[in-house]
C-alpha atoms as a PDB file:
ATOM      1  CA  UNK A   1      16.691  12.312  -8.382  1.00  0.00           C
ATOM      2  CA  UNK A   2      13.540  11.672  -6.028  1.00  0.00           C
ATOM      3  CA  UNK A   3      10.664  10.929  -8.549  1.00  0.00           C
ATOM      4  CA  UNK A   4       8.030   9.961  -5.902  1.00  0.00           C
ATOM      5  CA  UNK A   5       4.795  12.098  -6.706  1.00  0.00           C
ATOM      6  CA  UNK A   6       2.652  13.292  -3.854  1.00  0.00           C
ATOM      7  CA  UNK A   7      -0.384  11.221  -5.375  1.00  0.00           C
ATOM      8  CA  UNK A   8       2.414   8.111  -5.020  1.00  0.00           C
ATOM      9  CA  UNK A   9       3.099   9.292  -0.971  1.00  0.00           C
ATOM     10  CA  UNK A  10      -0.515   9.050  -0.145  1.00  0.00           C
ATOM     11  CA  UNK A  11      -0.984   6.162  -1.527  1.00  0.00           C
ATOM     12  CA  UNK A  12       1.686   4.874   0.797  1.00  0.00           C
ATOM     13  CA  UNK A  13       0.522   6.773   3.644  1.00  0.00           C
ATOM     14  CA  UNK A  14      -2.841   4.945   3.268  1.00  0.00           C
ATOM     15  CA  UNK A  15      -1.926   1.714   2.618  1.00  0.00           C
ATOM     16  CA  UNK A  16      -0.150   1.689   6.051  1.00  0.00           C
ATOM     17  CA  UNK A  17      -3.008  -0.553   8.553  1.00  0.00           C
ATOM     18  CA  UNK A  18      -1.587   0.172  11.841  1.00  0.00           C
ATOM     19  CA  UNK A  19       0.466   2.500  13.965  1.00  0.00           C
ATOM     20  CA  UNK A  20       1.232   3.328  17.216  1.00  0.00           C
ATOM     21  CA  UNK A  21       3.879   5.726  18.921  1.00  0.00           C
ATOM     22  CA  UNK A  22       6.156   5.162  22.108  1.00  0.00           C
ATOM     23  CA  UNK A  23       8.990   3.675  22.751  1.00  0.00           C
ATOM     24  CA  UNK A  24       9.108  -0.120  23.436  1.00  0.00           C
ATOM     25  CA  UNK A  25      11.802  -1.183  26.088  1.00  0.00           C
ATOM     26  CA  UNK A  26      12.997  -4.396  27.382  1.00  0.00           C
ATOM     27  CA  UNK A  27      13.333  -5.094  31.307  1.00  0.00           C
ATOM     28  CA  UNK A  28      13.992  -7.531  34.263  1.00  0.00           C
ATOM     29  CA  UNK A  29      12.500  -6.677  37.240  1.00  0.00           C
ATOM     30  CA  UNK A  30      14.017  -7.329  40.076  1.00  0.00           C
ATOM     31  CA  UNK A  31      14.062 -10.075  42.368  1.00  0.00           C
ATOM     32  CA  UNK A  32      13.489 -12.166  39.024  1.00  0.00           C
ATOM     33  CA  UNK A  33      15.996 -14.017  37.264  1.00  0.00           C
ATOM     34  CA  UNK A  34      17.261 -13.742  34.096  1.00  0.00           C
ATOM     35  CA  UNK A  35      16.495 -16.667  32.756  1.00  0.00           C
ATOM     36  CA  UNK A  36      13.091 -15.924  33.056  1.00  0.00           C
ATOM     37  CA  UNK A  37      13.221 -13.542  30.060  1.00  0.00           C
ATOM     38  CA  UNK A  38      12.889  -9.976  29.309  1.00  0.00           C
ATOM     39  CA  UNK A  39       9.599  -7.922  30.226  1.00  0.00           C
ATOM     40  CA  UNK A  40       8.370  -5.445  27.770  1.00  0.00           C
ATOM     41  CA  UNK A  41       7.018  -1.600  28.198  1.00  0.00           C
ATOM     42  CA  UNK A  42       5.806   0.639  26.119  1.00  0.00           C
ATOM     43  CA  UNK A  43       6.302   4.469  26.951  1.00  0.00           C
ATOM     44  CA  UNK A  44       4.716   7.159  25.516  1.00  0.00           C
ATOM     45  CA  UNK A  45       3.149  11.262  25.987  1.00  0.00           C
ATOM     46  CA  UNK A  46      -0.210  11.395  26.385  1.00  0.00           C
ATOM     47  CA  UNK A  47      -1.955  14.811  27.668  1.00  0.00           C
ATOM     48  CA  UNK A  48       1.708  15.549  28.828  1.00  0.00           C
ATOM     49  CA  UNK A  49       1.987  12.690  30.957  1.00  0.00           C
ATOM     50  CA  UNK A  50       4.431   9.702  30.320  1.00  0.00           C
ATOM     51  CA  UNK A  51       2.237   6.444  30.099  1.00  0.00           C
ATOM     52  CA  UNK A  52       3.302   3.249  30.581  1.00  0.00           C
ATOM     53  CA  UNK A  53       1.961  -0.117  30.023  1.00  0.00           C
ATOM     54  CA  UNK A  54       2.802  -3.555  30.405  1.00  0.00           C
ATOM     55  CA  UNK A  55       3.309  -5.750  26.917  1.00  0.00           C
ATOM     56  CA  UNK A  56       2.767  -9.347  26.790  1.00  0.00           C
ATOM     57  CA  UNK A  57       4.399 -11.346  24.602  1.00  0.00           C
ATOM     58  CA  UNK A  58       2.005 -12.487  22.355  1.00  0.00           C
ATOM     59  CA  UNK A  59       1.648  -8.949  21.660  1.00  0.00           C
ATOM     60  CA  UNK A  60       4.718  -7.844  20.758  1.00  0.00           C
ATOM     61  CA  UNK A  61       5.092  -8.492  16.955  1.00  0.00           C
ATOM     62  CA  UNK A  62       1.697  -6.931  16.648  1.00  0.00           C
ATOM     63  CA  UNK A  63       2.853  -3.884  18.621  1.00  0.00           C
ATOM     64  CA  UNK A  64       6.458  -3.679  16.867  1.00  0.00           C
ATOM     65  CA  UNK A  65       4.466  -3.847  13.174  1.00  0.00           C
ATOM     66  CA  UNK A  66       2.416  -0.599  14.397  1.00  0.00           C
ATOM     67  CA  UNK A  67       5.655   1.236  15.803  1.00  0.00           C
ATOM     68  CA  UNK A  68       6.983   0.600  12.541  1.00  0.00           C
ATOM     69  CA  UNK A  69       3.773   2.238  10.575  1.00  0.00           C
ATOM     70  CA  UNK A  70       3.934   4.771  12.576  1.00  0.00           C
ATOM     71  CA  UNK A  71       7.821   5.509  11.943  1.00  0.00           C
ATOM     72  CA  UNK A  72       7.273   4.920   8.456  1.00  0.00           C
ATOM     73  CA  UNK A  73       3.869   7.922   8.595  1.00  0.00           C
ATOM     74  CA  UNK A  74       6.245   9.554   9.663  1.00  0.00           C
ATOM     75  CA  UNK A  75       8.802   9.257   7.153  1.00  0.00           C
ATOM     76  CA  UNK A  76       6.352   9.603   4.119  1.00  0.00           C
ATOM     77  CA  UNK A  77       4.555  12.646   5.579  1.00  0.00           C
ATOM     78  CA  UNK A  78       8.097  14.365   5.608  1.00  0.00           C
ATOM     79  CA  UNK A  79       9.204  13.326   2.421  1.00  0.00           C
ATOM     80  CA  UNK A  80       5.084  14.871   1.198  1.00  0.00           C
ATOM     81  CA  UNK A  81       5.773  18.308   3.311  1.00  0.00           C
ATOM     82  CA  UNK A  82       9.447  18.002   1.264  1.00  0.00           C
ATOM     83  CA  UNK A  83       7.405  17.947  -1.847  1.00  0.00           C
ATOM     84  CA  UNK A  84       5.577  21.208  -1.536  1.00  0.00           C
ATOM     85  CA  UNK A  85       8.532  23.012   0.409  1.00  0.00           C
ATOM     86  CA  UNK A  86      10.406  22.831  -2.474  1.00  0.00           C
ATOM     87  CA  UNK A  87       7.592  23.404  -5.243  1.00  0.00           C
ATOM     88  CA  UNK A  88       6.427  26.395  -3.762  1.00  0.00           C
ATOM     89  CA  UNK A  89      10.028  27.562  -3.544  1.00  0.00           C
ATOM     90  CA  UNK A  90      10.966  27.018  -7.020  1.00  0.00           C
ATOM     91  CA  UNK A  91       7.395  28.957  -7.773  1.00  0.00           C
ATOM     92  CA  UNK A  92       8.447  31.776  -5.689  1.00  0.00           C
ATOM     93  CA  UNK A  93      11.909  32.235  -7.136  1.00  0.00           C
ATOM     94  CA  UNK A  94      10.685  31.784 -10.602  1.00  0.00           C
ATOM     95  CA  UNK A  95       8.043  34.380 -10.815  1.00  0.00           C
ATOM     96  CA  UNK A  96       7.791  37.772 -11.613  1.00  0.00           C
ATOM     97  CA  UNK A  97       9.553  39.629  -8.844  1.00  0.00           C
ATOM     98  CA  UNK A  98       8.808  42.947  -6.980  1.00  0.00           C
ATOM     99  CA  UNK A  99       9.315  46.075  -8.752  1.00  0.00           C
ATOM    100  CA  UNK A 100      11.586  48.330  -6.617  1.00  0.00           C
ATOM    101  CA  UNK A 101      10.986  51.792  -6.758  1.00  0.00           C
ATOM    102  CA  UNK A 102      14.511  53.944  -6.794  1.00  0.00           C
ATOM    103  CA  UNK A 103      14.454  56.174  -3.062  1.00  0.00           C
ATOM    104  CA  UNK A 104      13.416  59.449  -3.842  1.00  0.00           C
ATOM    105  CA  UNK A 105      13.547  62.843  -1.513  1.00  0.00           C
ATOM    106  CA  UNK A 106       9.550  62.952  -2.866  1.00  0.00           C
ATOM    107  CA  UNK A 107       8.214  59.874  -1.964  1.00  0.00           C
ATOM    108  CA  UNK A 108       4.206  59.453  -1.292  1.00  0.00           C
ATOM    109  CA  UNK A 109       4.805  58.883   2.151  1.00  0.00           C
ATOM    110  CA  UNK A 110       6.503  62.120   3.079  1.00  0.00           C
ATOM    111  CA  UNK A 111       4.640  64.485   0.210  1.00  0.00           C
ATOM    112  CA  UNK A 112       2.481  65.948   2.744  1.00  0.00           C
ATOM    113  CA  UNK A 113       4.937  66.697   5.248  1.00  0.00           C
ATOM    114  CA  UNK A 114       6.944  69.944   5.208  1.00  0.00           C
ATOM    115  CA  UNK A 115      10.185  69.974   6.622  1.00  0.00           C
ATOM    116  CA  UNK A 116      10.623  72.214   9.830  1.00  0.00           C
ATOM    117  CA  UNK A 117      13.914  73.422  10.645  1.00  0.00           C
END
């Protein structure tokens, strides 16, 4: 049983220093050989366009630690939401539950109507 408390999940949420979202690919362009080494990209949606920009080496454990931060955000705000979906639930099926009135002929709704016919 999951005994993370929401207070614990934020705390986790803000102790995370760096994030960024994409997807980071590795390429050789062509014409170049493969000795050379891979090339990097990073792809990602911004204002519903797909951006993409060139990542140079000395960037890349810098840019795969804030991938990560951000796949982990992601993973601790779910597991948060989780939290609350399933409190509120429990709330909702534990308390007191609608009274249903038995259907009568007489109702409010159709006292002041007569029947024509």
């Amino acid at each position: 049983m999951n005994t993370t408390t929401p207070q614990q999940l934020l705390a986790q949420i803000a102790a995370i220093q760096h994030m960024e979202t994409g997807k980071l690919s590795s390429y050789v362009p062509g014409g170049r050989s493969a000795d050379a080494g891979p090339y990097y990209k990073l792809q990602c949606w911004v204002d519903g366009k797909n951006l993409t920009r060139h990542v140079r080496p000395e960037e890349l454990p810098a840019l795969k630690e804030a991938l990560e931060g951000y796949a982990r955000f992601q993973d601790l705000t779910q597991r948060y939401a989780q939290l609350f979906i399933t409190k509120t639930r429990r709330e909702l099926a534990t308390s007191v539950k609608k009274k249903i009135r038995p259907y009568s002929r007489h109702s409010r709704a159709n006292s002041g109507k007569k029947w024509i016919g």
